[in-house]
C-alpha atoms as a PDB file:
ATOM      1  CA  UNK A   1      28.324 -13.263 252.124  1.00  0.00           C
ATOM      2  CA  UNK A   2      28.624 -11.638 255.946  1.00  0.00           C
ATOM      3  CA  UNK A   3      29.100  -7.788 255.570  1.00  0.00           C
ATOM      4  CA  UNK A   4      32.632  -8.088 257.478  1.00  0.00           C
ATOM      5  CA  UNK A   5      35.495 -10.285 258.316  1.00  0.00           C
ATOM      6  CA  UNK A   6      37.265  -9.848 254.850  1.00  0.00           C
ATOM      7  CA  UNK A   7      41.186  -8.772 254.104  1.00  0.00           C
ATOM      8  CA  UNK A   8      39.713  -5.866 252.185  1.00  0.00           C
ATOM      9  CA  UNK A   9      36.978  -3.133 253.278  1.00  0.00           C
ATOM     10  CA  UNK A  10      33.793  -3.438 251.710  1.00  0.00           C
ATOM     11  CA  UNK A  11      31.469  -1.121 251.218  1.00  0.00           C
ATOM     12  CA  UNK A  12      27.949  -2.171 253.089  1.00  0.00           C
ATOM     13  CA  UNK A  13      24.836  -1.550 252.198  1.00  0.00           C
ATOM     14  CA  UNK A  14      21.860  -2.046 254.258  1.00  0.00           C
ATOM     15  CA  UNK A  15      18.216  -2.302 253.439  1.00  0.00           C
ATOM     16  CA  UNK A  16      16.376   0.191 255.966  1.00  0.00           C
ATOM     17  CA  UNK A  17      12.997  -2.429 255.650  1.00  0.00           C
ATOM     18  CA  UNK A  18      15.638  -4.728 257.879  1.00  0.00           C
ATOM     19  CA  UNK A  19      15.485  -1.893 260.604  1.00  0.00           C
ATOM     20  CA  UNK A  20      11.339  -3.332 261.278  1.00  0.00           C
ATOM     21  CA  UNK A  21      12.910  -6.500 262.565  1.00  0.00           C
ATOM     22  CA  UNK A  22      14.334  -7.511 265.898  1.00  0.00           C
ATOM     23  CA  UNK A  23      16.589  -9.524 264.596  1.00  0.00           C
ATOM     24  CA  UNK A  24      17.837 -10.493 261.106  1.00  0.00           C
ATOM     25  CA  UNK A  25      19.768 -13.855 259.645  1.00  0.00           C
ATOM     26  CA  UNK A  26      23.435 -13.366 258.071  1.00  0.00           C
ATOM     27  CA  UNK A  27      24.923 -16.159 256.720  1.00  0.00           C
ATOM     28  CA  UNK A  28      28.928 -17.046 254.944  1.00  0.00           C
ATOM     29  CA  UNK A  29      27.944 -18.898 252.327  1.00  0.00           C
ATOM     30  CA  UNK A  30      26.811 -22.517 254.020  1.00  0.00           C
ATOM     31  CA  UNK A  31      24.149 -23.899 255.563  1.00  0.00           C
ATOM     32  CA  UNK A  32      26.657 -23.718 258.772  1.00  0.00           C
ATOM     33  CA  UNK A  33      27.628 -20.513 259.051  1.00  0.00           C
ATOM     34  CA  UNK A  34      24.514 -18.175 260.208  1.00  0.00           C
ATOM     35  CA  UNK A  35      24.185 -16.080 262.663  1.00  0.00           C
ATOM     36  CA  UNK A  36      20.875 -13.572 264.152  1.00  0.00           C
ATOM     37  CA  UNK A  37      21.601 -10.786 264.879  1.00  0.00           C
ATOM     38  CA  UNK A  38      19.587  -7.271 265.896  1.00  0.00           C
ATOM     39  CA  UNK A  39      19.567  -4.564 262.467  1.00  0.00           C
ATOM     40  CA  UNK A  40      20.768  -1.825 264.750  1.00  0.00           C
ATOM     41  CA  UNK A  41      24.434  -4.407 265.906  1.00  0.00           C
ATOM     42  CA  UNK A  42      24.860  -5.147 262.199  1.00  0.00           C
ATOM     43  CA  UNK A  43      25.278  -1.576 260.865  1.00  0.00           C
ATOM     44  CA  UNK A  44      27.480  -1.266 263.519  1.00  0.00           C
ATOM     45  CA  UNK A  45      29.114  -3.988 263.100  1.00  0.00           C
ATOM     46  CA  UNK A  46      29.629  -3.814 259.218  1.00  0.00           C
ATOM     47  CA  UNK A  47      29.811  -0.091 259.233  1.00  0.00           C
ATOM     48  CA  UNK A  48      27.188  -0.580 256.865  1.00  0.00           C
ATOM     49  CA  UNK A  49      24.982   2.660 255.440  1.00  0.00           C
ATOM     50  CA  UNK A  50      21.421   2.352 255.430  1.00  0.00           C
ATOM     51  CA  UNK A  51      19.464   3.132 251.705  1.00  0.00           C
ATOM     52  CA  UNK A  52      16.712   2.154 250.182  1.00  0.00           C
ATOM     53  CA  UNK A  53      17.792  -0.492 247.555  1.00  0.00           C
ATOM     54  CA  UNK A  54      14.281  -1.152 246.179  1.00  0.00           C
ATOM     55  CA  UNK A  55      13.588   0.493 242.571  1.00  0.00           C
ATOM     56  CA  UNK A  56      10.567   2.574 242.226  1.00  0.00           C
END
């Protein structure tokens, strides 16, 4: 599901082992709808915080 583009604000949570990339996939939920994208443009672009989300 993309991090933004819904009626409703989500809350966003980004992985900060994304932030090693250049650029990262997104998709919507087909095999149609993907996108790259740079880590830095999608926090900013989803508003999204970065975490860690792995567990120890």
């Amino acid at each position: 599901m993309p991090p933004f583009g819904h009626t409703t604000q989500l809350r966003v949570f980004i992985d900060p082992d994304l932030l090693q990339y250049d650029e990262v996939w997104a998709a919507a939920g087909t095999w149609h709808d993907v996108f790259g994208i740079e880590p830095h443009q999608l926090v900013e672009a989803s508003g999204g915080v970065v975490t860690e989300l792995k567990r120890a």
